[in-house]
PDB file of N, CA and C in Angstrom:
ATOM      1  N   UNK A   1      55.959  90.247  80.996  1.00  0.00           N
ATOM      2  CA  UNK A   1      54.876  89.818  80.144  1.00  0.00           C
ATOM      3  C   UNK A   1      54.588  88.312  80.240  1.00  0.00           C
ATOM      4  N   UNK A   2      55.686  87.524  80.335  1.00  0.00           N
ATOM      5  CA  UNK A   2      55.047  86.417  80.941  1.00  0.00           C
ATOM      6  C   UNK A   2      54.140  85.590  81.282  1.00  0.00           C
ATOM      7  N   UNK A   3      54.478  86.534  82.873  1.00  0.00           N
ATOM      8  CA  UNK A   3      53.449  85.867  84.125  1.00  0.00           C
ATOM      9  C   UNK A   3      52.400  86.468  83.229  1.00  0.00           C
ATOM     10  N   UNK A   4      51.528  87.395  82.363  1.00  0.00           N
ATOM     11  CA  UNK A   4      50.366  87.964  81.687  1.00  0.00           C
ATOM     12  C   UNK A   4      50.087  86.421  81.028  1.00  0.00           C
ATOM     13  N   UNK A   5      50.564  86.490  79.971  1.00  0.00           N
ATOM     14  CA  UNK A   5      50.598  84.953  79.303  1.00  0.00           C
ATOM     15  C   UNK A   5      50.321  83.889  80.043  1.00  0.00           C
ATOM     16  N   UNK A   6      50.875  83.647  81.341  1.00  0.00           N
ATOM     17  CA  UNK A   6      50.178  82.306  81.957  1.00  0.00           C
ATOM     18  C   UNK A   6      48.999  82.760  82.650  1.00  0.00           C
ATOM     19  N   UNK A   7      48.648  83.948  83.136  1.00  0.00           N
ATOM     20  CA  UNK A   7      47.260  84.218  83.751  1.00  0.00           C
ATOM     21  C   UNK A   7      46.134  83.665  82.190  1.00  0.00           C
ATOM     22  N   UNK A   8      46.647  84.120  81.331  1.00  0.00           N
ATOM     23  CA  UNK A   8      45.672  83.705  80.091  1.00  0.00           C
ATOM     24  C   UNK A   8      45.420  82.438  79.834  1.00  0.00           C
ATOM     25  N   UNK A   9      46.633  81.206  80.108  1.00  0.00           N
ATOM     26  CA  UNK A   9      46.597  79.916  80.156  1.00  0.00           C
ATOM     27  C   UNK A   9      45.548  79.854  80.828  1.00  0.00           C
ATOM     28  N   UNK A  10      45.910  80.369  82.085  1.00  0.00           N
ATOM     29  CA  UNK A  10      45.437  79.567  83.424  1.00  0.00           C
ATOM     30  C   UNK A  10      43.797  79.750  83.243  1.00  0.00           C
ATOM     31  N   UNK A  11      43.372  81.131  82.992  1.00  0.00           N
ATOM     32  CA  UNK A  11      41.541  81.817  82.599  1.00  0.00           C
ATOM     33  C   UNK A  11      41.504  80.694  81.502  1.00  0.00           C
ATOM     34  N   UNK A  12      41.804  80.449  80.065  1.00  0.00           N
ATOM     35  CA  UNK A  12      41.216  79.532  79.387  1.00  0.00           C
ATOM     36  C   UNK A  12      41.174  78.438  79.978  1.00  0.00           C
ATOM     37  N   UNK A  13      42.263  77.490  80.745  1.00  0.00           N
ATOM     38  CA  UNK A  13      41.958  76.345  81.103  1.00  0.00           C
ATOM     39  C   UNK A  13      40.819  75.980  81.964  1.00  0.00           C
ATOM     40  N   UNK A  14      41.041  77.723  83.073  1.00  0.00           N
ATOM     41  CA  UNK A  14      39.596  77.697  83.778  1.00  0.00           C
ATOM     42  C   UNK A  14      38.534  77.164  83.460  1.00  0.00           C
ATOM     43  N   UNK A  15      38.765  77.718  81.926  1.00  0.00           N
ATOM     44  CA  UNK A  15      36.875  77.724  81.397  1.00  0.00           C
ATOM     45  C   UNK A  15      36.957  76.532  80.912  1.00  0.00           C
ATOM     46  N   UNK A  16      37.662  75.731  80.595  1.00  0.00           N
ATOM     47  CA  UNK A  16      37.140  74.540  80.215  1.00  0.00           C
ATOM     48  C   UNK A  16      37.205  73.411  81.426  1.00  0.00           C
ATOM     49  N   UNK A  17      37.824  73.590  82.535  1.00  0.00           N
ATOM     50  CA  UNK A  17      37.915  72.611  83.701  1.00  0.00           C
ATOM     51  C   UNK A  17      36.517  73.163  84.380  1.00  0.00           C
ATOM     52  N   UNK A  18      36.286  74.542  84.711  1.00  0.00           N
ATOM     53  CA  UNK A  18      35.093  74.810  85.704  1.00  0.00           C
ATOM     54  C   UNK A  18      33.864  74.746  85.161  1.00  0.00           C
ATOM     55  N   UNK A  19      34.057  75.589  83.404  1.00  0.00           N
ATOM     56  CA  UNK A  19      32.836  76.124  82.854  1.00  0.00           C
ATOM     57  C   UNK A  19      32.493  75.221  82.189  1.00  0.00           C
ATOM     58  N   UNK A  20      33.079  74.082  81.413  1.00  0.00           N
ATOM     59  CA  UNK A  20      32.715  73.658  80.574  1.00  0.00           C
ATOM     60  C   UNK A  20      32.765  73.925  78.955  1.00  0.00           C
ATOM     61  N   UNK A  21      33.578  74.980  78.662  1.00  0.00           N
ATOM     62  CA  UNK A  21      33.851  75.448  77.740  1.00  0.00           C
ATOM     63  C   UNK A  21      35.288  74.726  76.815  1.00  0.00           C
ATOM     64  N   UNK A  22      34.493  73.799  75.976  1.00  0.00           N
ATOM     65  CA  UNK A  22      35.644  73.363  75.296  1.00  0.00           C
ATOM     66  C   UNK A  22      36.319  73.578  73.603  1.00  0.00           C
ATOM     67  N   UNK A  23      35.396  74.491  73.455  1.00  0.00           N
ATOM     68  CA  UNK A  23      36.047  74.506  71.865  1.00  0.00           C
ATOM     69  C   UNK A  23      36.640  76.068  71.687  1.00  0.00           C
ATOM     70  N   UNK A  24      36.882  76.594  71.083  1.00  0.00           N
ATOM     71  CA  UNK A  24      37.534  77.945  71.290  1.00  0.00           C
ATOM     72  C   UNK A  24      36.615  78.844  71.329  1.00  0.00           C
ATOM     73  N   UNK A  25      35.867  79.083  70.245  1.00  0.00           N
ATOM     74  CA  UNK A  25      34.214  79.455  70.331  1.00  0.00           C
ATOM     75  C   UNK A  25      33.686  79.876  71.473  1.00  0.00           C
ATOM     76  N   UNK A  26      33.779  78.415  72.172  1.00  0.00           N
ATOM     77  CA  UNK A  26      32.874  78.346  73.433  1.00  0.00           C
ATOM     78  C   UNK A  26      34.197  79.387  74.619  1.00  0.00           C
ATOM     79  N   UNK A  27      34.842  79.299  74.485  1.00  0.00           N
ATOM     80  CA  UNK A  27      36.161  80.299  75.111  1.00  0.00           C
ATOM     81  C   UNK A  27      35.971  81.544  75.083  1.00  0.00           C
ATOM     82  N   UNK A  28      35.334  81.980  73.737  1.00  0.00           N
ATOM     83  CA  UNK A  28      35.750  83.099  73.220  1.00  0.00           C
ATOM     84  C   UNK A  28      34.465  83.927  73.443  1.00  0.00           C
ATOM     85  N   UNK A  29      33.557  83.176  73.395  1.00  0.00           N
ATOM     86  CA  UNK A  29      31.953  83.462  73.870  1.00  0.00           C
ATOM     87  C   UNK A  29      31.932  84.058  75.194  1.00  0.00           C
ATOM     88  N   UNK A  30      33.055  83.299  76.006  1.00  0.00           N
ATOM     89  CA  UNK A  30      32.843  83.841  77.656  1.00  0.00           C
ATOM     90  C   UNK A  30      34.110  84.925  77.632  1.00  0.00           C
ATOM     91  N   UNK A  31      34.988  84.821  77.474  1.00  0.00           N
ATOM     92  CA  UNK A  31      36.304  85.949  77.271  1.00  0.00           C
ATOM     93  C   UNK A  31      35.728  87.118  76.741  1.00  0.00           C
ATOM     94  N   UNK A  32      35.274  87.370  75.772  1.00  0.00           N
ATOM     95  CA  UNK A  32      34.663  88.431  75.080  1.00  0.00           C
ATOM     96  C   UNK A  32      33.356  88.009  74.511  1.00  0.00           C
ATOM     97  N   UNK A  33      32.191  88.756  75.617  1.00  0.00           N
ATOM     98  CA  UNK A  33      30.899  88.036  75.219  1.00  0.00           C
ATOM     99  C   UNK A  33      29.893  89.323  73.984  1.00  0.00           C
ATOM    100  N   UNK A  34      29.158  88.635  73.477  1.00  0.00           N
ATOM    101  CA  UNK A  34      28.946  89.974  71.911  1.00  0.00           C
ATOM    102  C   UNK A  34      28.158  91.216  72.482  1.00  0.00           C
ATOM    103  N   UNK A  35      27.786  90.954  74.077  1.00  0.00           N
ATOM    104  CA  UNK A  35      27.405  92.538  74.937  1.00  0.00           C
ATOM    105  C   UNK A  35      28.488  93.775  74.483  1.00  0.00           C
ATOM    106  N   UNK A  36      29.100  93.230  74.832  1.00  0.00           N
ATOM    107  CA  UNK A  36      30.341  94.342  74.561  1.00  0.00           C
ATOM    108  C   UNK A  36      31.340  94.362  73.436  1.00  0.00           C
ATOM    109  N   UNK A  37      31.884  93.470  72.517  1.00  0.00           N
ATOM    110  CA  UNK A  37      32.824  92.439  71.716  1.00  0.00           C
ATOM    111  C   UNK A  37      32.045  92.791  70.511  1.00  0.00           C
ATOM    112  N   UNK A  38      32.805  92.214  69.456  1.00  0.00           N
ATOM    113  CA  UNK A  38      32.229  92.183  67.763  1.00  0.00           C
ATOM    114  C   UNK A  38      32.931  90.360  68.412  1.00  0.00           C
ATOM    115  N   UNK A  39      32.363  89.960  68.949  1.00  0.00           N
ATOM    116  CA  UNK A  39      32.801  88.384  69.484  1.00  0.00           C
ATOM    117  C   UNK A  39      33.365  87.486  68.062  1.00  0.00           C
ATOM    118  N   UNK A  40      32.607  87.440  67.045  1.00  0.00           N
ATOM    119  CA  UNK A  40      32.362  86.767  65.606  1.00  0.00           C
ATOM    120  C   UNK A  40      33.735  86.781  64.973  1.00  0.00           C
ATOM    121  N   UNK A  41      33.842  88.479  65.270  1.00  0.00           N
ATOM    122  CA  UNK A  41      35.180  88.707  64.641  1.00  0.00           C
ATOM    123  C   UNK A  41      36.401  88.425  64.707  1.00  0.00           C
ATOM    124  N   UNK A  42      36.559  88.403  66.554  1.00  0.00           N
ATOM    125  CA  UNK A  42      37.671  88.217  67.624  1.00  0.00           C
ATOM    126  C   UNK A  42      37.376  86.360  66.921  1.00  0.00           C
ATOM    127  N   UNK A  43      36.305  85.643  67.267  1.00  0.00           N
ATOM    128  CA  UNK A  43      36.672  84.228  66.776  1.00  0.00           C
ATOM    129  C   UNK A  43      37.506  84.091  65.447  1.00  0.00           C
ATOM    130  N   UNK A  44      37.322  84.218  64.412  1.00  0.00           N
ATOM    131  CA  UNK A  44      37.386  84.420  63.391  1.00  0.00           C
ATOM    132  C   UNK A  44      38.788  84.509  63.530  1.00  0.00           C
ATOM    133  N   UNK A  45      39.496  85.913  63.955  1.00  0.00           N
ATOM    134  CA  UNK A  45      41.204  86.482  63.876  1.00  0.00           C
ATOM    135  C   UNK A  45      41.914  85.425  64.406  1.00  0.00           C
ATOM    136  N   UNK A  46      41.680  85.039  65.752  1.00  0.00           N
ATOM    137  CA  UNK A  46      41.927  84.268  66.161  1.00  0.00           C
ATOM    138  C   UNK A  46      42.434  82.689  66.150  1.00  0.00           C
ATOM    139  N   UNK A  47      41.602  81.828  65.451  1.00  0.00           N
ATOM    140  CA  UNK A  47      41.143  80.531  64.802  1.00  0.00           C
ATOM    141  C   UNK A  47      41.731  80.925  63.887  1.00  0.00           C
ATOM    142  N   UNK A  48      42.190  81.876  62.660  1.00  0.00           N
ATOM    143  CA  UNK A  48      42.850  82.189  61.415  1.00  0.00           C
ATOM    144  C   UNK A  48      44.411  82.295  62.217  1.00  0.00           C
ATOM    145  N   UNK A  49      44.744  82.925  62.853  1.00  0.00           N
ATOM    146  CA  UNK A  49      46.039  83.152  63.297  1.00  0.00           C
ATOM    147  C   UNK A  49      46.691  81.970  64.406  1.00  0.00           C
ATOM    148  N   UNK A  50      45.739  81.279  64.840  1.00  0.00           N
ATOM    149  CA  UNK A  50      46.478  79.684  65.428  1.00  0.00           C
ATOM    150  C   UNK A  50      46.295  78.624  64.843  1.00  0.00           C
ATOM    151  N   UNK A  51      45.317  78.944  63.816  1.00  0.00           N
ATOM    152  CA  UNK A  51      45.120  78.052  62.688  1.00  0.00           C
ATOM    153  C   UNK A  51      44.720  76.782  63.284  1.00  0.00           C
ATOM    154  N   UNK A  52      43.140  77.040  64.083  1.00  0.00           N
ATOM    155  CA  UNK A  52      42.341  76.284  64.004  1.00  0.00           C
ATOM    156  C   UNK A  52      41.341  76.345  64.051  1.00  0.00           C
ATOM    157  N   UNK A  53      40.086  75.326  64.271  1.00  0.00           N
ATOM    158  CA  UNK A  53      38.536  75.516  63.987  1.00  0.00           C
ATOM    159  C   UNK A  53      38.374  75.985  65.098  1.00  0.00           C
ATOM    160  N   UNK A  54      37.185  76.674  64.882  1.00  0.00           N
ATOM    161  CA  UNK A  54      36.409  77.625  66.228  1.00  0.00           C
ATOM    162  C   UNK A  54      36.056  76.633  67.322  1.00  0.00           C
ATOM    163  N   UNK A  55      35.424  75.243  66.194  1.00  0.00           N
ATOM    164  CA  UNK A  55      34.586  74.807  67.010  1.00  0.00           C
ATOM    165  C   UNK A  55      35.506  73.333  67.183  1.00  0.00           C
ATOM    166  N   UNK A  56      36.386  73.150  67.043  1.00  0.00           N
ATOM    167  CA  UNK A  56      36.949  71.787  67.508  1.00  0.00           C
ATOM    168  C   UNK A  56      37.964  71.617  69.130  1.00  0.00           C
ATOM    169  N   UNK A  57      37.338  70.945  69.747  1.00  0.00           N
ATOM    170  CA  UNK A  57      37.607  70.753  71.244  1.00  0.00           C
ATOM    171  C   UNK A  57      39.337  71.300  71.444  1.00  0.00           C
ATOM    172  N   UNK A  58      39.562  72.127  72.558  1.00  0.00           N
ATOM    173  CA  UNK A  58      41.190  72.510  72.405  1.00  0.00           C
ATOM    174  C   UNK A  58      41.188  71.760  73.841  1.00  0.00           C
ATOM    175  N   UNK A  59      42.833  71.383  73.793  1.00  0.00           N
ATOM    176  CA  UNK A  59      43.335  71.066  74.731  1.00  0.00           C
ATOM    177  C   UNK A  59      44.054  72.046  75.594  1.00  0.00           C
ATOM    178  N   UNK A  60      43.433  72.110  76.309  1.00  0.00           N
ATOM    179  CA  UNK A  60      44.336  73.681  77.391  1.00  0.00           C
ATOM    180  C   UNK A  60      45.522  73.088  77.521  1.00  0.00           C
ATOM    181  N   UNK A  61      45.566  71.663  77.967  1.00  0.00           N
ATOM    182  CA  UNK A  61      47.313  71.453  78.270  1.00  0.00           C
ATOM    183  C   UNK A  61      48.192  70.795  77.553  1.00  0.00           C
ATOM    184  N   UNK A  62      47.765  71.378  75.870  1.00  0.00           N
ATOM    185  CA  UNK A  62      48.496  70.992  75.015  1.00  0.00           C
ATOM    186  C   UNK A  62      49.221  72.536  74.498  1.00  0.00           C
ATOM    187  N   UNK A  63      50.289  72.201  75.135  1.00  0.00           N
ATOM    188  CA  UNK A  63      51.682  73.404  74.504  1.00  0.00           C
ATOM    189  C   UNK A  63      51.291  74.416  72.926  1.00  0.00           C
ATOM    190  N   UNK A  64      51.611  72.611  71.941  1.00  0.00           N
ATOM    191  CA  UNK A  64      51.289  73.285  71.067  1.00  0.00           C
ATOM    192  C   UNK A  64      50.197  73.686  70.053  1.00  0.00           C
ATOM    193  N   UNK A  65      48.897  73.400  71.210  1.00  0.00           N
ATOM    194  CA  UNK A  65      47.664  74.049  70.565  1.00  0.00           C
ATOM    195  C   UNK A  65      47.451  75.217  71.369  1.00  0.00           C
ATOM    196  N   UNK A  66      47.693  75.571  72.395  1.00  0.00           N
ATOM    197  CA  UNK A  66      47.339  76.672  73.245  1.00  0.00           C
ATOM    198  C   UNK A  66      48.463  78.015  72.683  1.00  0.00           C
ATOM    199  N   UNK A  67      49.690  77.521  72.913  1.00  0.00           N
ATOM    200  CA  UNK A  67      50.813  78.387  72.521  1.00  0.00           C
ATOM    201  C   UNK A  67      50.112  79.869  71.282  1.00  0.00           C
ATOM    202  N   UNK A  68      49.959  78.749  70.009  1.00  0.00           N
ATOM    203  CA  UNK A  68      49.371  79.929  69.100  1.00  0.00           C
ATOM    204  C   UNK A  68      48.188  80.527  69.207  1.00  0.00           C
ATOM    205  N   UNK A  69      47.201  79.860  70.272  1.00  0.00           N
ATOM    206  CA  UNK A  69      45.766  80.775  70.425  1.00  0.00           C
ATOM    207  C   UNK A  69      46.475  81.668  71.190  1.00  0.00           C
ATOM    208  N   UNK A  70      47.072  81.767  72.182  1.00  0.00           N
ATOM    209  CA  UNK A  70      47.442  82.783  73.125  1.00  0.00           C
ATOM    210  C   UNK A  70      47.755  83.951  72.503  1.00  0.00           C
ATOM    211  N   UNK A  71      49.098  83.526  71.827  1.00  0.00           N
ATOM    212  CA  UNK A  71      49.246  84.624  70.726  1.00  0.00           C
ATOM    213  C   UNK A  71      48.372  85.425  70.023  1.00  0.00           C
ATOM    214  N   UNK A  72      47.415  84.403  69.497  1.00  0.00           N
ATOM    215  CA  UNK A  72      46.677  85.499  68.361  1.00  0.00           C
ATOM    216  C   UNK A  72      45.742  86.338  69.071  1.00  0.00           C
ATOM    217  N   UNK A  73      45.470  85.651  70.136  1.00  0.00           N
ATOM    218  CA  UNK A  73      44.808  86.605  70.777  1.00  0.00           C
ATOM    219  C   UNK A  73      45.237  87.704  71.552  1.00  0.00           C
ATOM    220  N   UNK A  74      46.704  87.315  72.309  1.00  0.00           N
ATOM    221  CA  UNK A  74      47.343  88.912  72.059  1.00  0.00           C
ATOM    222  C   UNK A  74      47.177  89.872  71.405  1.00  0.00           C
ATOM    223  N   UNK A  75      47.486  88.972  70.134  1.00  0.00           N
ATOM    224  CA  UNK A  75      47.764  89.998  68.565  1.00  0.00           C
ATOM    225  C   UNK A  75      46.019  90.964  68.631  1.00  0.00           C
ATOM    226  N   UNK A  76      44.811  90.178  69.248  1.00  0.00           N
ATOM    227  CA  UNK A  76      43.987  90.801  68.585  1.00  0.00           C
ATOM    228  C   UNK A  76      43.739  92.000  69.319  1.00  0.00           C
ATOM    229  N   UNK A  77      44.031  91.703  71.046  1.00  0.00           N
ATOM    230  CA  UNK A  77      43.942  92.444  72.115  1.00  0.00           C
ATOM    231  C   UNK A  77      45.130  93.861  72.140  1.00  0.00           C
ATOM    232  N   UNK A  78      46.239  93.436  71.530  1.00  0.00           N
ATOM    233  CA  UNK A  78      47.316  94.866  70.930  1.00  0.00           C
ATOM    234  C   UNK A  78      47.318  95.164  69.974  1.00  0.00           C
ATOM    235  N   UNK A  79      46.789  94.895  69.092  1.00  0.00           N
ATOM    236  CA  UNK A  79      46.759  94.779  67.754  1.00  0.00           C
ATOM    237  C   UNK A  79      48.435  94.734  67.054  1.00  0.00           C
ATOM    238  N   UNK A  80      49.264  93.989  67.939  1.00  0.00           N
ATOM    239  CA  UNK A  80      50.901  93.740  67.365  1.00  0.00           C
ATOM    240  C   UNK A  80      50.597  92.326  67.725  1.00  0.00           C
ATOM    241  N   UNK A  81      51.517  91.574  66.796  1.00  0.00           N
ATOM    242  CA  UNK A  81      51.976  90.789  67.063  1.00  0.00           C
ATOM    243  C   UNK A  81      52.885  90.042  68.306  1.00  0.00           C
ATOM    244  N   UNK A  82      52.429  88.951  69.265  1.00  0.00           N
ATOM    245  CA  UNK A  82      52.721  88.668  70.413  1.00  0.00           C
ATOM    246  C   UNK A  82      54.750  88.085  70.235  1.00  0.00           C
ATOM    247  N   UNK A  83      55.555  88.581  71.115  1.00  0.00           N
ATOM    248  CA  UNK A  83      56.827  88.070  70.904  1.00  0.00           C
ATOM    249  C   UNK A  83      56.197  86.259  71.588  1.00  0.00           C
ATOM    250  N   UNK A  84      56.969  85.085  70.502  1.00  0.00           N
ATOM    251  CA  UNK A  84      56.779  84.446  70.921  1.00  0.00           C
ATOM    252  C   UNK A  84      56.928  83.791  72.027  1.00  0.00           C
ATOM    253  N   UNK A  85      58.771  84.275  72.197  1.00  0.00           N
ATOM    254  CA  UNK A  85      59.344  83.807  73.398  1.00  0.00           C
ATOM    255  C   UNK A  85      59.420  84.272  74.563  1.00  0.00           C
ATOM    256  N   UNK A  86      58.108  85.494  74.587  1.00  0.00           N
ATOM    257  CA  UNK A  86      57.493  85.676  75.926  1.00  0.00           C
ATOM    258  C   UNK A  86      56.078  84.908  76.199  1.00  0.00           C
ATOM    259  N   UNK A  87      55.432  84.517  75.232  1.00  0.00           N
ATOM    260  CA  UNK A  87      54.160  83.989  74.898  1.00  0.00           C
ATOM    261  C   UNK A  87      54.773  82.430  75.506  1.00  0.00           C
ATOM    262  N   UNK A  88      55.849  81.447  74.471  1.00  0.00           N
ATOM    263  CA  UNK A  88      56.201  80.510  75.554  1.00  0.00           C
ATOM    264  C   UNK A  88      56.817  80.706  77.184  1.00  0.00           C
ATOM    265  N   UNK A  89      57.448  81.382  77.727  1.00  0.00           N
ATOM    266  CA  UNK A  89      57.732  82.072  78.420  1.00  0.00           C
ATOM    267  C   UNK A  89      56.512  81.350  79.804  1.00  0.00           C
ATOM    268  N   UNK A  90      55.432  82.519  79.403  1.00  0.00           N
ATOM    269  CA  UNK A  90      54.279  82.005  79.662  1.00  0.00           C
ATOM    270  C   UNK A  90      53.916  80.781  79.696  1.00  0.00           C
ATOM    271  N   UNK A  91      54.150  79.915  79.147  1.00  0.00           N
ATOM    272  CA  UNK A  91      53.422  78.785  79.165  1.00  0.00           C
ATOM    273  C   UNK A  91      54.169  77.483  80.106  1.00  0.00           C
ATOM    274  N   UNK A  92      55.844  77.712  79.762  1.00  0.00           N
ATOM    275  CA  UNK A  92      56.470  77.346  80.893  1.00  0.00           C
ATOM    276  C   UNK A  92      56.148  77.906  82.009  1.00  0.00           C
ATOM    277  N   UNK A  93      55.658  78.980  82.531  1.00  0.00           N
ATOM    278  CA  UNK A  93      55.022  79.358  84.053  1.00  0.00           C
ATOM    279  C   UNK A  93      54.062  78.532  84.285  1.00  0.00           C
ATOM    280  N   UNK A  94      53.017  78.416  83.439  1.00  0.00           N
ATOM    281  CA  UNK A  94      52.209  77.383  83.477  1.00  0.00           C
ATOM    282  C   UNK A  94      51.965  76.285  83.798  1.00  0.00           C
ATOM    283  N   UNK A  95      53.105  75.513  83.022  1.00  0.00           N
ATOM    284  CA  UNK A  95      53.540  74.291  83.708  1.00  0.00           C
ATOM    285  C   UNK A  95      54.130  74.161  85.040  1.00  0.00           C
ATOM    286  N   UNK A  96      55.084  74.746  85.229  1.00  0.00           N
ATOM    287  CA  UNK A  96      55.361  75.080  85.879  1.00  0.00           C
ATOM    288  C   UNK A  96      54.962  74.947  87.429  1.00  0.00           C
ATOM    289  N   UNK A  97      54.029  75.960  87.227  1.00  0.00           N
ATOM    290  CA  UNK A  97      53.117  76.896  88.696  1.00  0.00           C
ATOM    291  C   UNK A  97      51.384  75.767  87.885  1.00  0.00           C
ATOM    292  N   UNK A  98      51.112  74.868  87.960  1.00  0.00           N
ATOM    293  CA  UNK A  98      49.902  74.478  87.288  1.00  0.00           C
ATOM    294  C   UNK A  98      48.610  74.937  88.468  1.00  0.00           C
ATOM    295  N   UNK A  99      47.683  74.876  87.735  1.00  0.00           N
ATOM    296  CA  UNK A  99      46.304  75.623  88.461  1.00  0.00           C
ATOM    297  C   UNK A  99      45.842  74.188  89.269  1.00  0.00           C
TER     298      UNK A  99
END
């Protein structure tokens, strides 16, 4: 589960190094776009469970702002709760192996 967790690093950081996508919002808009998504909602769970604003700029290569979006968005995508210390796990791959 892991290496899953850093592919997720690596797609968000994407979007804000290629796409331009810097606030979570703007992440979450392209990850799950409202064609298909209740998008509003997924923001919402999300931003409540890493406990931050939708719309305030994230740092992809900050540990501990990315760490808990990853998670919650696990959480929203299994609907369980993400083990953390596969979620960091992940993020040391990250560093690690960097894009």
């Amino acid at each position: 589960m892991p290496w899953g967790y850093r592919a997720m690093f690596v797609l968000l950081h994407t979007y804000r190094v290629r796409h331009g996508c810097r606030t979570l919002r703007e992440m979450i808009l392209r990850y799950a776009p409202p064609v298909e998504n209740h998008t509003e909602n997924y923001i919402r769970a999300v931003a409540a469970g890493a406990q931050v604003s939708p719309d305030e700029p994230l740092d992809t290569k900050s540990g501990e702002r990315m760490i808990p979006v990853v998670a919650a968005m696990s959480r929203v995508e299994n609907g369980t709760p993400a083990r953390m210390d596969e979620v960091r796990a992940g993020w040391d791959l990250f560093t690690k192996y960097p894009v």
